[in-house]
PDB file of N, CA and C in Angstrom:
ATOM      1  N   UNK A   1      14.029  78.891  34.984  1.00  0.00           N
ATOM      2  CA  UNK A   1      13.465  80.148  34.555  1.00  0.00           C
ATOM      3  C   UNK A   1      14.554  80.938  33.834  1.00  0.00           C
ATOM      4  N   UNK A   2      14.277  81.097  32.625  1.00  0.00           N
ATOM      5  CA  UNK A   2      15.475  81.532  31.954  1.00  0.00           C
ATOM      6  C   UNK A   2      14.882  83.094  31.418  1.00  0.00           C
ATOM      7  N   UNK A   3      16.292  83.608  31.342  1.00  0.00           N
ATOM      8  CA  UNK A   3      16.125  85.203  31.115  1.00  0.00           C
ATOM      9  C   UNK A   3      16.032  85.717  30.079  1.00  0.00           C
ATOM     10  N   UNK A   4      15.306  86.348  29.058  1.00  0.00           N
ATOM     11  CA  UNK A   4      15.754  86.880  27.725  1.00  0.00           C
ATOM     12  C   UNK A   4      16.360  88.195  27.457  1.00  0.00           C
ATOM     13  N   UNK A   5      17.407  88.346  27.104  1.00  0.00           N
ATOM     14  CA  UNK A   5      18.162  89.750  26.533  1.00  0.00           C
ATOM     15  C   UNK A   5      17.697  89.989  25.571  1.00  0.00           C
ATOM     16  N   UNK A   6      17.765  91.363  25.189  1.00  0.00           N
ATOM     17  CA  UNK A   6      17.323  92.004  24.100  1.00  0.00           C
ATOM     18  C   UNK A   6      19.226  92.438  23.263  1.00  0.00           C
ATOM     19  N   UNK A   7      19.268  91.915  22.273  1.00  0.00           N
ATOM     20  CA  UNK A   7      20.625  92.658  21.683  1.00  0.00           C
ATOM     21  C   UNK A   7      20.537  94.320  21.627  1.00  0.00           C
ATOM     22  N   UNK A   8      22.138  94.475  21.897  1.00  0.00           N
ATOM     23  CA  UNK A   8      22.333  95.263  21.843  1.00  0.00           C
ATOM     24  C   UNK A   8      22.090  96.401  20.597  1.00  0.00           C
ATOM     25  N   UNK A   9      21.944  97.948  20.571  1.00  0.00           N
ATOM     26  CA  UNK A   9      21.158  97.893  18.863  1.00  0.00           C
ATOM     27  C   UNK A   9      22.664  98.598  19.161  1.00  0.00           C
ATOM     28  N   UNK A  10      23.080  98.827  17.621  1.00  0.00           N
ATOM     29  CA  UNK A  10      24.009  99.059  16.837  1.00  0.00           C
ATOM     30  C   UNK A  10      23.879 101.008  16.888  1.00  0.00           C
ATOM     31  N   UNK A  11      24.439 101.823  16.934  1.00  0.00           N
ATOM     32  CA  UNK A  11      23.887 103.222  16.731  1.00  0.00           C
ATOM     33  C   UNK A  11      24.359 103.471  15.108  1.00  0.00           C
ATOM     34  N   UNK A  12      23.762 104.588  14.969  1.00  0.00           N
ATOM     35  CA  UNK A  12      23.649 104.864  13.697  1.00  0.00           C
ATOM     36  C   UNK A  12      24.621 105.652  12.973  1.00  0.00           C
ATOM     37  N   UNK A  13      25.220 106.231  13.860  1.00  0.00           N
ATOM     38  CA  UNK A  13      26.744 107.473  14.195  1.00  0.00           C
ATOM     39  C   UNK A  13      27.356 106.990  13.570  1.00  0.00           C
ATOM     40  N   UNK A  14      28.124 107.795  12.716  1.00  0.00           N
ATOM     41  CA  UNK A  14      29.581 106.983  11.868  1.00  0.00           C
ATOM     42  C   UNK A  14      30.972 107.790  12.462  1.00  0.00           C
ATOM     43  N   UNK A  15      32.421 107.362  12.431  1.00  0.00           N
ATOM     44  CA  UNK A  15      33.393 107.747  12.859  1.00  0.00           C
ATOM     45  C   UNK A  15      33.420 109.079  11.856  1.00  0.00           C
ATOM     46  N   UNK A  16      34.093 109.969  12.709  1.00  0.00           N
ATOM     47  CA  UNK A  16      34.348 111.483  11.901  1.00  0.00           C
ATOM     48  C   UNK A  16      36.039 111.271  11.251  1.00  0.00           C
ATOM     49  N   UNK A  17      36.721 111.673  10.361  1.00  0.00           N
ATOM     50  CA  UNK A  17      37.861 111.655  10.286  1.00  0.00           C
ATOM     51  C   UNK A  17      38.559 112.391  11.222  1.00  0.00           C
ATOM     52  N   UNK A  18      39.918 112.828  12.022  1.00  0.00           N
ATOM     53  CA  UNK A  18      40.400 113.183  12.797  1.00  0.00           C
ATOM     54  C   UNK A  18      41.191 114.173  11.921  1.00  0.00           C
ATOM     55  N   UNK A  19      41.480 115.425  12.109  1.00  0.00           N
ATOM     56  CA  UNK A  19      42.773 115.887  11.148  1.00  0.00           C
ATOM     57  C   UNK A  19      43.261 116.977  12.339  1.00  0.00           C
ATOM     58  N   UNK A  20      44.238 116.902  12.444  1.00  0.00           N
ATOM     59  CA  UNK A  20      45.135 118.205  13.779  1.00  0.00           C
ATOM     60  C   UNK A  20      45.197 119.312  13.061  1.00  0.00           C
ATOM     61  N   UNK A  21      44.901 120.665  12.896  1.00  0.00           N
ATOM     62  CA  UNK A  21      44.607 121.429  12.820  1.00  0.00           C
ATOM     63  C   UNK A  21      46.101 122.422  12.655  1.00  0.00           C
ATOM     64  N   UNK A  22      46.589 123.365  12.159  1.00  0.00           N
ATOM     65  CA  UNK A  22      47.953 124.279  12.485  1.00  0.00           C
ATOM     66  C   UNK A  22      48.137 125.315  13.338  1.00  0.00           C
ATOM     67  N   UNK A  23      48.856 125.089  14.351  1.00  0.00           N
ATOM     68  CA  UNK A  23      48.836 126.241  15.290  1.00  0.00           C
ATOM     69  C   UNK A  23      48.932 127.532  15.312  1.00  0.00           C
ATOM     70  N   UNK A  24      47.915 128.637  15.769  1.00  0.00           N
ATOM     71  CA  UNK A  24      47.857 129.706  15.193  1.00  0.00           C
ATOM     72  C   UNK A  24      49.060 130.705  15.517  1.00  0.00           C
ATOM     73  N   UNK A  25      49.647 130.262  16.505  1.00  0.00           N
ATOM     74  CA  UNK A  25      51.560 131.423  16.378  1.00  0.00           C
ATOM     75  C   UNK A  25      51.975 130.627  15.040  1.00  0.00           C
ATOM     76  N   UNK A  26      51.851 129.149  14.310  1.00  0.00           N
ATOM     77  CA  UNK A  26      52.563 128.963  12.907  1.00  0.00           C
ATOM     78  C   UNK A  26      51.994 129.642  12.373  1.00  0.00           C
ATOM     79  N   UNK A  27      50.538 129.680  11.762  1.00  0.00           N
ATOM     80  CA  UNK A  27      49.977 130.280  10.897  1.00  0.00           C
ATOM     81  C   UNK A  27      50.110 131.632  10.746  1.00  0.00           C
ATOM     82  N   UNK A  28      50.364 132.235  12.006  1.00  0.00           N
ATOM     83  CA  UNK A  28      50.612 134.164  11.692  1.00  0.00           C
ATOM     84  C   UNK A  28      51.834 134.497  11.217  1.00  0.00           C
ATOM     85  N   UNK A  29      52.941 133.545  11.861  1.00  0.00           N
ATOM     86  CA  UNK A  29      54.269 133.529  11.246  1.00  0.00           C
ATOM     87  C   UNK A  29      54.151 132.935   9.609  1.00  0.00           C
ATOM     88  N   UNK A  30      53.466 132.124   9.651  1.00  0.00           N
ATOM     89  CA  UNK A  30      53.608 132.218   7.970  1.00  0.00           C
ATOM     90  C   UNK A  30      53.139 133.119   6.890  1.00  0.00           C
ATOM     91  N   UNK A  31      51.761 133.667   7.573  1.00  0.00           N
ATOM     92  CA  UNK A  31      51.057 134.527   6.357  1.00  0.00           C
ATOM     93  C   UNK A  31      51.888 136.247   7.002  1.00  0.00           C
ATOM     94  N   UNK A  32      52.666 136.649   7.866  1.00  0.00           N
ATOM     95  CA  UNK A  32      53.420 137.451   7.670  1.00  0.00           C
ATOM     96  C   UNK A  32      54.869 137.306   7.421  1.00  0.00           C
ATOM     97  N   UNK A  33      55.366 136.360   7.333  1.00  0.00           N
ATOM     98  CA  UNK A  33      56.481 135.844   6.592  1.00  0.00           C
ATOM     99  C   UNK A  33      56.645 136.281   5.043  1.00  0.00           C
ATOM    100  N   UNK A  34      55.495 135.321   4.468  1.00  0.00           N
ATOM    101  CA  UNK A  34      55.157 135.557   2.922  1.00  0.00           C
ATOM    102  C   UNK A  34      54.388 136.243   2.638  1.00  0.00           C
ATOM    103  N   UNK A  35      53.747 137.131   3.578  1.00  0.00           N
ATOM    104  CA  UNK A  35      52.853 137.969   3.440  1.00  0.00           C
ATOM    105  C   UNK A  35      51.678 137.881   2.479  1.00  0.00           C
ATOM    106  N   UNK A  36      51.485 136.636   2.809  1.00  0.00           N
ATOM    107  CA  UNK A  36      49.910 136.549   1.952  1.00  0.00           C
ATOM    108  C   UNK A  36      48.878 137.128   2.591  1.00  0.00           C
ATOM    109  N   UNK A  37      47.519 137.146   1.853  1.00  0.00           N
ATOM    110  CA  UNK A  37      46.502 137.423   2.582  1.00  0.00           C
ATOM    111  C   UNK A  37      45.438 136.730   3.338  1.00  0.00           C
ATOM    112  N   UNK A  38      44.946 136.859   4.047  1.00  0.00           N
ATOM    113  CA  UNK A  38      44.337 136.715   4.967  1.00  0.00           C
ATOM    114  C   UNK A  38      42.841 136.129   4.024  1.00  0.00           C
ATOM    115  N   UNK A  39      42.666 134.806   3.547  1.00  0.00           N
ATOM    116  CA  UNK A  39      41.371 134.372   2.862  1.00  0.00           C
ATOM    117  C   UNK A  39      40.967 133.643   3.753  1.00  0.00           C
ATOM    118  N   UNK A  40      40.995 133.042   5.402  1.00  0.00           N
ATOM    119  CA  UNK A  40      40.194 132.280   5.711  1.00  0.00           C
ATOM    120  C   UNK A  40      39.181 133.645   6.484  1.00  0.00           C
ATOM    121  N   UNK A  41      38.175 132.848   6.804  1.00  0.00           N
ATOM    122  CA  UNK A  41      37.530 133.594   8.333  1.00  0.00           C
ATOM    123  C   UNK A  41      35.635 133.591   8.065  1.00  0.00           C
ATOM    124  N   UNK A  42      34.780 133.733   9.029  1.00  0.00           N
ATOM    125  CA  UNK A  42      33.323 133.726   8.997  1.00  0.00           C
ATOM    126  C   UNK A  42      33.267 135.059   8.049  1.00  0.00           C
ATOM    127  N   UNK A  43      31.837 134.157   7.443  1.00  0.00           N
ATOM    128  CA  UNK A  43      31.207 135.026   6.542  1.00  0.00           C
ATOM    129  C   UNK A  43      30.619 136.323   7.406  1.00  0.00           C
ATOM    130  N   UNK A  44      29.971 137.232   6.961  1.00  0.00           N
ATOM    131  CA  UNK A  44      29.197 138.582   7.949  1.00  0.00           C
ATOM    132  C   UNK A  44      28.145 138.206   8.023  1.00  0.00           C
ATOM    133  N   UNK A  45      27.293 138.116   8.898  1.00  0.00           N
ATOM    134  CA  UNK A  45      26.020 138.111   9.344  1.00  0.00           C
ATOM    135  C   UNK A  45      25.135 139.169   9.852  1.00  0.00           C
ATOM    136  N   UNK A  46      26.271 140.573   9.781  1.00  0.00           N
ATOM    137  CA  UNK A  46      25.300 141.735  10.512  1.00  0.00           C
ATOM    138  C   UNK A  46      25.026 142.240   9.697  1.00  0.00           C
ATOM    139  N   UNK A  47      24.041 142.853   9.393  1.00  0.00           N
ATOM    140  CA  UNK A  47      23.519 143.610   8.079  1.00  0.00           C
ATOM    141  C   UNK A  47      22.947 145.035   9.078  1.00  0.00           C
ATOM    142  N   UNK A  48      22.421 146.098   7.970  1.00  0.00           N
ATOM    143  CA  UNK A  48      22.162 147.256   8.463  1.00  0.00           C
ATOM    144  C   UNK A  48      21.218 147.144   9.579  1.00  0.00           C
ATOM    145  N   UNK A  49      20.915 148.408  10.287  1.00  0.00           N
ATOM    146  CA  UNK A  49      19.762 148.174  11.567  1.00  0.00           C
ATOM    147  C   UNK A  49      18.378 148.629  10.885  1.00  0.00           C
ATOM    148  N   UNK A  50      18.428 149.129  10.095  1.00  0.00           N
ATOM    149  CA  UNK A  50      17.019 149.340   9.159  1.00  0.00           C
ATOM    150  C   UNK A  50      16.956 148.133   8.435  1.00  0.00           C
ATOM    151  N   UNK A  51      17.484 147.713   8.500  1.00  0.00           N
ATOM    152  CA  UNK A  51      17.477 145.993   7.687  1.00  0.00           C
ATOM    153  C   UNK A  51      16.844 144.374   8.157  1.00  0.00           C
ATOM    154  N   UNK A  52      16.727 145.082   9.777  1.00  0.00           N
ATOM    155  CA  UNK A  52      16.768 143.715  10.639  1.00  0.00           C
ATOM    156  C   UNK A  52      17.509 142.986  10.772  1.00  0.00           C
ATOM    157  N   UNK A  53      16.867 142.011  11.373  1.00  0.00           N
ATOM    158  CA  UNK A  53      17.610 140.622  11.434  1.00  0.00           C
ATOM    159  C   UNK A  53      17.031 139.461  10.634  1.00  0.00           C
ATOM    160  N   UNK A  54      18.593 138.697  10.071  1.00  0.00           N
ATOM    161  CA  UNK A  54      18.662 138.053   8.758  1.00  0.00           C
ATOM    162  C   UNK A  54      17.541 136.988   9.376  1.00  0.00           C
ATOM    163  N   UNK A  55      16.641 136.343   8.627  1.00  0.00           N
ATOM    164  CA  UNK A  55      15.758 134.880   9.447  1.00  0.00           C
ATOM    165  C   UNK A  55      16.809 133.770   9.661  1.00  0.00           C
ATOM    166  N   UNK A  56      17.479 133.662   8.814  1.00  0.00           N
ATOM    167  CA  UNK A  56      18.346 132.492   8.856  1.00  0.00           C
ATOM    168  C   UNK A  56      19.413 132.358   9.993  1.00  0.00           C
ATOM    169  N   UNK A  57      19.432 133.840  10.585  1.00  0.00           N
ATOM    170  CA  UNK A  57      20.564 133.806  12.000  1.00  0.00           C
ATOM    171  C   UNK A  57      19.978 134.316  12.940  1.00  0.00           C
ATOM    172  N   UNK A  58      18.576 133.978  12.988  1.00  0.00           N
ATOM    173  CA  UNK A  58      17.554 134.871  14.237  1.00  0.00           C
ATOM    174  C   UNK A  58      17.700 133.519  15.187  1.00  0.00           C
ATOM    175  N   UNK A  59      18.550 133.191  16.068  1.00  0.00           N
ATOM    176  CA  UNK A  59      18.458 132.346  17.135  1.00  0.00           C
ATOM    177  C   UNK A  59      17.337 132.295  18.019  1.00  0.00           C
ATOM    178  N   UNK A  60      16.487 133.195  18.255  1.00  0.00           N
ATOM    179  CA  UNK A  60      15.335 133.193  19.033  1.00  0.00           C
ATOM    180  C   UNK A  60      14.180 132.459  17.961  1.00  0.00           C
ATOM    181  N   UNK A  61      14.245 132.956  17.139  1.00  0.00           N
ATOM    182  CA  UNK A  61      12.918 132.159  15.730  1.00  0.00           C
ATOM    183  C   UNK A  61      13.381 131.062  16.033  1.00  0.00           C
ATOM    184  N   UNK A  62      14.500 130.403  15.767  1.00  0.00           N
ATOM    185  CA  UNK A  62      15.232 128.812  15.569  1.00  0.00           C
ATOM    186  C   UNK A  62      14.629 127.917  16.577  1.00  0.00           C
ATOM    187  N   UNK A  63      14.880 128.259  17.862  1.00  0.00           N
ATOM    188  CA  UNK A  63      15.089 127.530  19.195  1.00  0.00           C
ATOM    189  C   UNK A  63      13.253 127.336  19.673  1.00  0.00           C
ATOM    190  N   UNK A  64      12.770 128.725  19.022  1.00  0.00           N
ATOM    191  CA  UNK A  64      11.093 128.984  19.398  1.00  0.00           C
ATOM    192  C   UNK A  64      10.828 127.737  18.621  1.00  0.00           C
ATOM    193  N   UNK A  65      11.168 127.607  17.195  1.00  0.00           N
ATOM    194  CA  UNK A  65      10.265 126.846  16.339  1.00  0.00           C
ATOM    195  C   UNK A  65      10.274 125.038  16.425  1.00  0.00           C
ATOM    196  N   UNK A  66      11.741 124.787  17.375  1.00  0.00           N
ATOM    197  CA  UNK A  66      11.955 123.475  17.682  1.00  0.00           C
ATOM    198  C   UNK A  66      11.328 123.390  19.042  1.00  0.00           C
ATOM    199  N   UNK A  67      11.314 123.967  19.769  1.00  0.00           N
ATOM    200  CA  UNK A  67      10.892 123.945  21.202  1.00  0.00           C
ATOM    201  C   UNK A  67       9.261 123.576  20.818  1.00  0.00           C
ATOM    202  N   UNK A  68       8.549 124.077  19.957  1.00  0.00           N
ATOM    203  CA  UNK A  68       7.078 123.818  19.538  1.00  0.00           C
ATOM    204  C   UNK A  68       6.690 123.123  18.453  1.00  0.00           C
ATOM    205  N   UNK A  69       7.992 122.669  18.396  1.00  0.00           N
ATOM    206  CA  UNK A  69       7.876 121.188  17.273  1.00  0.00           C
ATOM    207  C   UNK A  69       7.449 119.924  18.618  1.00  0.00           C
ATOM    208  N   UNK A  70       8.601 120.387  19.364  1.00  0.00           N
ATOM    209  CA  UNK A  70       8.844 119.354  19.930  1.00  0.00           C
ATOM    210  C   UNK A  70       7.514 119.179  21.206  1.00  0.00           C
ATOM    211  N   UNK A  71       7.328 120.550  21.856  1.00  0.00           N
ATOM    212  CA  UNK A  71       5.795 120.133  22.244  1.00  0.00           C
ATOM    213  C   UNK A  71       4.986 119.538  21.760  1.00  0.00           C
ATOM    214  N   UNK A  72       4.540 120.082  20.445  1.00  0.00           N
ATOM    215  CA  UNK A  72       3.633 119.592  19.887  1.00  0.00           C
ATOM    216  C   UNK A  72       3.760 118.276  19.734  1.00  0.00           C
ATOM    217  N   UNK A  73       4.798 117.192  19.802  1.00  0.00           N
ATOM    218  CA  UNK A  73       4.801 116.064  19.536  1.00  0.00           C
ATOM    219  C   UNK A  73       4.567 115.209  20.951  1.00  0.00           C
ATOM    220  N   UNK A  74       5.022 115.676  22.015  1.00  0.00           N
ATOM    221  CA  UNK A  74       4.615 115.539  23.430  1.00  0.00           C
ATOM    222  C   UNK A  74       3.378 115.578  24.034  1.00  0.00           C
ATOM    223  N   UNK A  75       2.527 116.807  23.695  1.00  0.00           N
ATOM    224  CA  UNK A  75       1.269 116.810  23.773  1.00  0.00           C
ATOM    225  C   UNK A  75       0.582 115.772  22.865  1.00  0.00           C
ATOM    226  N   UNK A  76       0.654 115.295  22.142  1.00  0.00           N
ATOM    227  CA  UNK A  76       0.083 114.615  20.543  1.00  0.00           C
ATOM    228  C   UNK A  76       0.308 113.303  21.259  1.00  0.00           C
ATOM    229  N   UNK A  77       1.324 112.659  21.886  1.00  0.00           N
ATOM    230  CA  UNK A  77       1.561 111.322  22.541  1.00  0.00           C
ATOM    231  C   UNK A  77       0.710 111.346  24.249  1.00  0.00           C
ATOM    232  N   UNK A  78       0.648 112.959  24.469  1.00  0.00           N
ATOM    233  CA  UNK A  78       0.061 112.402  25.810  1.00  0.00           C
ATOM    234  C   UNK A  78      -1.636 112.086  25.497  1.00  0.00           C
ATOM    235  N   UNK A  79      -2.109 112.788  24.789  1.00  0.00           N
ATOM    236  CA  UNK A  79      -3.814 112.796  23.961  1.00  0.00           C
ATOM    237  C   UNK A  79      -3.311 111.488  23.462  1.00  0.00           C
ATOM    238  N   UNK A  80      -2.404 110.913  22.857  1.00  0.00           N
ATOM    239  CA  UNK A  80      -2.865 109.401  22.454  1.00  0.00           C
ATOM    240  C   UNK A  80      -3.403 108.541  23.335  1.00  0.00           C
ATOM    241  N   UNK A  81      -2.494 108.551  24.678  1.00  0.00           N
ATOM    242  CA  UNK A  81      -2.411 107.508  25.632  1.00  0.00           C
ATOM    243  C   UNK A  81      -3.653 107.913  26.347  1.00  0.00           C
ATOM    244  N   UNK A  82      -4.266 109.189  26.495  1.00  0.00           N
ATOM    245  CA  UNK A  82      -5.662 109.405  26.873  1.00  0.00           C
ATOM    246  C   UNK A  82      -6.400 108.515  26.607  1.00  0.00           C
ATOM    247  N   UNK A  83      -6.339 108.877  24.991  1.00  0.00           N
ATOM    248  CA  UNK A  83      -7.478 108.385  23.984  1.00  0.00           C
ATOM    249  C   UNK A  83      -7.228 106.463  24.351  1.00  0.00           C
ATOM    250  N   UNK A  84      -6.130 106.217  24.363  1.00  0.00           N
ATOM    251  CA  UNK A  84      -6.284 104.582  24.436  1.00  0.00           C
ATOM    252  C   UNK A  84      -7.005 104.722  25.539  1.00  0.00           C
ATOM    253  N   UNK A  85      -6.417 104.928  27.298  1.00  0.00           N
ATOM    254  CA  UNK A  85      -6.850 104.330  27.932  1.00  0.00           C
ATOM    255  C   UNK A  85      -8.968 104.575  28.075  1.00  0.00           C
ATOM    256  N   UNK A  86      -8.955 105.520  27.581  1.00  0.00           N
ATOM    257  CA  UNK A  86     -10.798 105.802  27.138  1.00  0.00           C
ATOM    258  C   UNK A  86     -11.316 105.014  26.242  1.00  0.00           C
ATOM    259  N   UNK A  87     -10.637 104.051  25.786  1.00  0.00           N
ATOM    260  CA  UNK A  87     -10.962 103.381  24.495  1.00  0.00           C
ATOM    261  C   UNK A  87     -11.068 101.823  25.351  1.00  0.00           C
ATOM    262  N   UNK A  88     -10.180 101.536  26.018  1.00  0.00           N
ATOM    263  CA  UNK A  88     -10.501 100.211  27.183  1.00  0.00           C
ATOM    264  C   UNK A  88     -11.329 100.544  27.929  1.00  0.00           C
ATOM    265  N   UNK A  89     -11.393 101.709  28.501  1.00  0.00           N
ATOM    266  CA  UNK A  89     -12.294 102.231  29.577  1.00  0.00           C
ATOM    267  C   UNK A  89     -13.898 101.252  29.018  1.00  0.00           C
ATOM    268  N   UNK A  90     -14.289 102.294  27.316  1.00  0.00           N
ATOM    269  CA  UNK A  90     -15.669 101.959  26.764  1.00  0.00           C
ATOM    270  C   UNK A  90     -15.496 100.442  26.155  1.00  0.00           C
ATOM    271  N   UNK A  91     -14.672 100.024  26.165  1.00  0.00           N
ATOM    272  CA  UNK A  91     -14.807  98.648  25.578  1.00  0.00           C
ATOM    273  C   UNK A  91     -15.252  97.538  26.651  1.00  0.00           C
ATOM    274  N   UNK A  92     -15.275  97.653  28.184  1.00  0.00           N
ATOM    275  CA  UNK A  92     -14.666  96.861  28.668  1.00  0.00           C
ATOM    276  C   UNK A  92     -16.778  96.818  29.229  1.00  0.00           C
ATOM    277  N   UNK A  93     -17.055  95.619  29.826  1.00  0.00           N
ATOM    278  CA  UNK A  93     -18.772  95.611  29.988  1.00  0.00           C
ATOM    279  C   UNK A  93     -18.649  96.014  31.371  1.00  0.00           C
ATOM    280  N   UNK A  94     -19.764  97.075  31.439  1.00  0.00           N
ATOM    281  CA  UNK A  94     -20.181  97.407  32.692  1.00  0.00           C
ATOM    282  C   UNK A  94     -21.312  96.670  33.100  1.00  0.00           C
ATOM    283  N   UNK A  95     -21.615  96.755  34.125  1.00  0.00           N
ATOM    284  CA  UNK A  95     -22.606  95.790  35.179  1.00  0.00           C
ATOM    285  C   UNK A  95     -23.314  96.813  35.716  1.00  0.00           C
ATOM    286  N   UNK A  96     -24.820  96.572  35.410  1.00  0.00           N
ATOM    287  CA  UNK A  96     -25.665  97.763  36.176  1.00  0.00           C
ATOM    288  C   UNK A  96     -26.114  97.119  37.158  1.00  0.00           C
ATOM    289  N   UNK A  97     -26.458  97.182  38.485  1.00  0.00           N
ATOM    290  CA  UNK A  97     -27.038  96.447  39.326  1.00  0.00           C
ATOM    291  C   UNK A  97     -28.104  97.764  40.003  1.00  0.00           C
ATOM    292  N   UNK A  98     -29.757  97.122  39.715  1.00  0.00           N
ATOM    293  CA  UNK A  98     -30.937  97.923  39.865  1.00  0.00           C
ATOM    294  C   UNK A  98     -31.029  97.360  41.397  1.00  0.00           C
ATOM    295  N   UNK A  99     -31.301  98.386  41.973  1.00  0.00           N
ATOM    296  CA  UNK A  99     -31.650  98.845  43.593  1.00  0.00           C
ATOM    297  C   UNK A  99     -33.080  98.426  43.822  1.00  0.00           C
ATOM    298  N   UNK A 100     -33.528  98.175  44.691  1.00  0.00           N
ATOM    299  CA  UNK A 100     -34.354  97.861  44.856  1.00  0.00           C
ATOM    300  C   UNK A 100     -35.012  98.696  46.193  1.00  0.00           C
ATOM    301  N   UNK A 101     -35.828  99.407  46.645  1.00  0.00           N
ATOM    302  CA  UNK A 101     -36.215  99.872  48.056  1.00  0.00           C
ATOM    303  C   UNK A 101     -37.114  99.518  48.707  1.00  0.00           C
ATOM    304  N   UNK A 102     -36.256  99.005  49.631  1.00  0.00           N
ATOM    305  CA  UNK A 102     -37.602  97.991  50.558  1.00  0.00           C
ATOM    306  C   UNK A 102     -38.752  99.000  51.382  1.00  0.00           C
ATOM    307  N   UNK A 103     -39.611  98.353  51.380  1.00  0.00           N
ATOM    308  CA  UNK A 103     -40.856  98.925  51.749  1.00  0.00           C
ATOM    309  C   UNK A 103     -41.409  98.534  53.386  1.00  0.00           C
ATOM    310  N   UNK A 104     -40.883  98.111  53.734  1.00  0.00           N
ATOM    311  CA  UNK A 104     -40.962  97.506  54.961  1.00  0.00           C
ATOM    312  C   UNK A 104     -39.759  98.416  55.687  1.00  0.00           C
ATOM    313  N   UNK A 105     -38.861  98.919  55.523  1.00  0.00           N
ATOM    314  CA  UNK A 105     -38.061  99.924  56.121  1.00  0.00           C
ATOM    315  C   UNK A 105     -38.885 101.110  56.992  1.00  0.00           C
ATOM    316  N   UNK A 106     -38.499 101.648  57.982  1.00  0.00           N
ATOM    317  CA  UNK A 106     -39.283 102.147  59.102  1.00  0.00           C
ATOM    318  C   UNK A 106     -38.708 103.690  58.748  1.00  0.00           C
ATOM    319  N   UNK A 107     -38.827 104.986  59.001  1.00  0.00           N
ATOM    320  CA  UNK A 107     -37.868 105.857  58.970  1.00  0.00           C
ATOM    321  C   UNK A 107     -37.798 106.027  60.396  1.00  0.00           C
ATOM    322  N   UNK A 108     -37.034 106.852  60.479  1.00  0.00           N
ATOM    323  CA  UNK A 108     -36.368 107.364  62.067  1.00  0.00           C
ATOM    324  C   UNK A 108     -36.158 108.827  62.499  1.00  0.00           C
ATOM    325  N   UNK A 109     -36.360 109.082  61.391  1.00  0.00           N
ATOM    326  CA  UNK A 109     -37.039 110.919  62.204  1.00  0.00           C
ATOM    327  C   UNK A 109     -38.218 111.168  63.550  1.00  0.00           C
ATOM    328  N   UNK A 110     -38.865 110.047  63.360  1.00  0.00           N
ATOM    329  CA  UNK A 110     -40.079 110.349  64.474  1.00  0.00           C
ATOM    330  C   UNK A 110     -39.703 109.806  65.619  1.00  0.00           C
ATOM    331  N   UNK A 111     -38.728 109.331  65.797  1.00  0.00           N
ATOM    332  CA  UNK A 111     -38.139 108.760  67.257  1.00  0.00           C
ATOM    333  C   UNK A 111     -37.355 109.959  68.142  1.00  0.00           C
ATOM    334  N   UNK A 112     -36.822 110.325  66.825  1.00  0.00           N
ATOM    335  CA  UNK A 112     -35.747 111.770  68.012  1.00  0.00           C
ATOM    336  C   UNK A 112     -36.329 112.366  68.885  1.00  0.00           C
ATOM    337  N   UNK A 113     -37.331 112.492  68.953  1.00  0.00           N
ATOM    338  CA  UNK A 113     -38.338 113.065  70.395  1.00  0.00           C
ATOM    339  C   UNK A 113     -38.294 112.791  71.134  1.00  0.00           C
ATOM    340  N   UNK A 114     -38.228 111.391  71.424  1.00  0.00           N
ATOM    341  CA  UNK A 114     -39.214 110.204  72.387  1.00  0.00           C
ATOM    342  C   UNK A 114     -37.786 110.218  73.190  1.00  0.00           C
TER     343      UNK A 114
END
C-alpha cells in the first residue's frame, strides 16, 4: 500500500534586497555639521477640520471596505456549498412507499371501561 505525496508548491514571494540603513546620531551629526537641510520626512496628511478627512487616509473606510469584501466572499462560498449539497439532495431518487390501512384492525378506546 503505497502512499502518495503531493509536492511541495513553490511560494510566489520573491527575496527583498537588504540595505542597512544610517544611524540617526550619524545622520544629525552630519546634516548639522554641514548644515544642510532637512529634505527627508512624511508627506502631511492633516488637512483643515472644515475640510475633513482625506478618503485616501480614512483608516476606518479602508479596513470597513476589506472586512466586506472579504465577507462577502465567505458568505458567497457558504450559499455555494448549500446550493451543492441541495442539488444531490434533488438528484438523488426517492422511494415513496404507499401505506396501506388495514381494516380488520380493532380500535381500543372502548375497552378502557371494562
Amino acid at each position: 500500500m503505497g502512499y502518495k505525496y503531493k509536492k511541495a508548491v513553490k511560494s510566489q514571494m520573491k527575496s527583498v534586497e537588504c540595505v542597512e540603513g544610517e544611524p540617526i546620531e550619524h545622520k544629525i551629526e552630519r546634516i548639522v555639521s554641514n548644515k544642510e537641510p532637512i529634505t527627508d520626512g512624511a508627506p502631511s496628511i492633516f488637512t483643515e477640520r472644515k475640510d475633513g478627512v482625506i478618503s485616501a487616509y480614512n483608516i476606518r473606510t479602508d479596513r470597513w471596505e476589506i472586512a466586506s469584501e472579504a465577507m462577502d466572499k465567505v458568505s458567497g462560498s457558504v450559499q455555494a456549498k448549500r446550493d451543492a449539497k441541495a442539488a444531490v439532495k434533488t438528484e438523488k431518487e426517492t422511494k415513496v412507499v404507499k401505506l396501506e390501512v388495514d381494516s380488520a384492525a380493532k380500535s381500543t378506546e372502548g375497552t378502557k371501561g371494562a
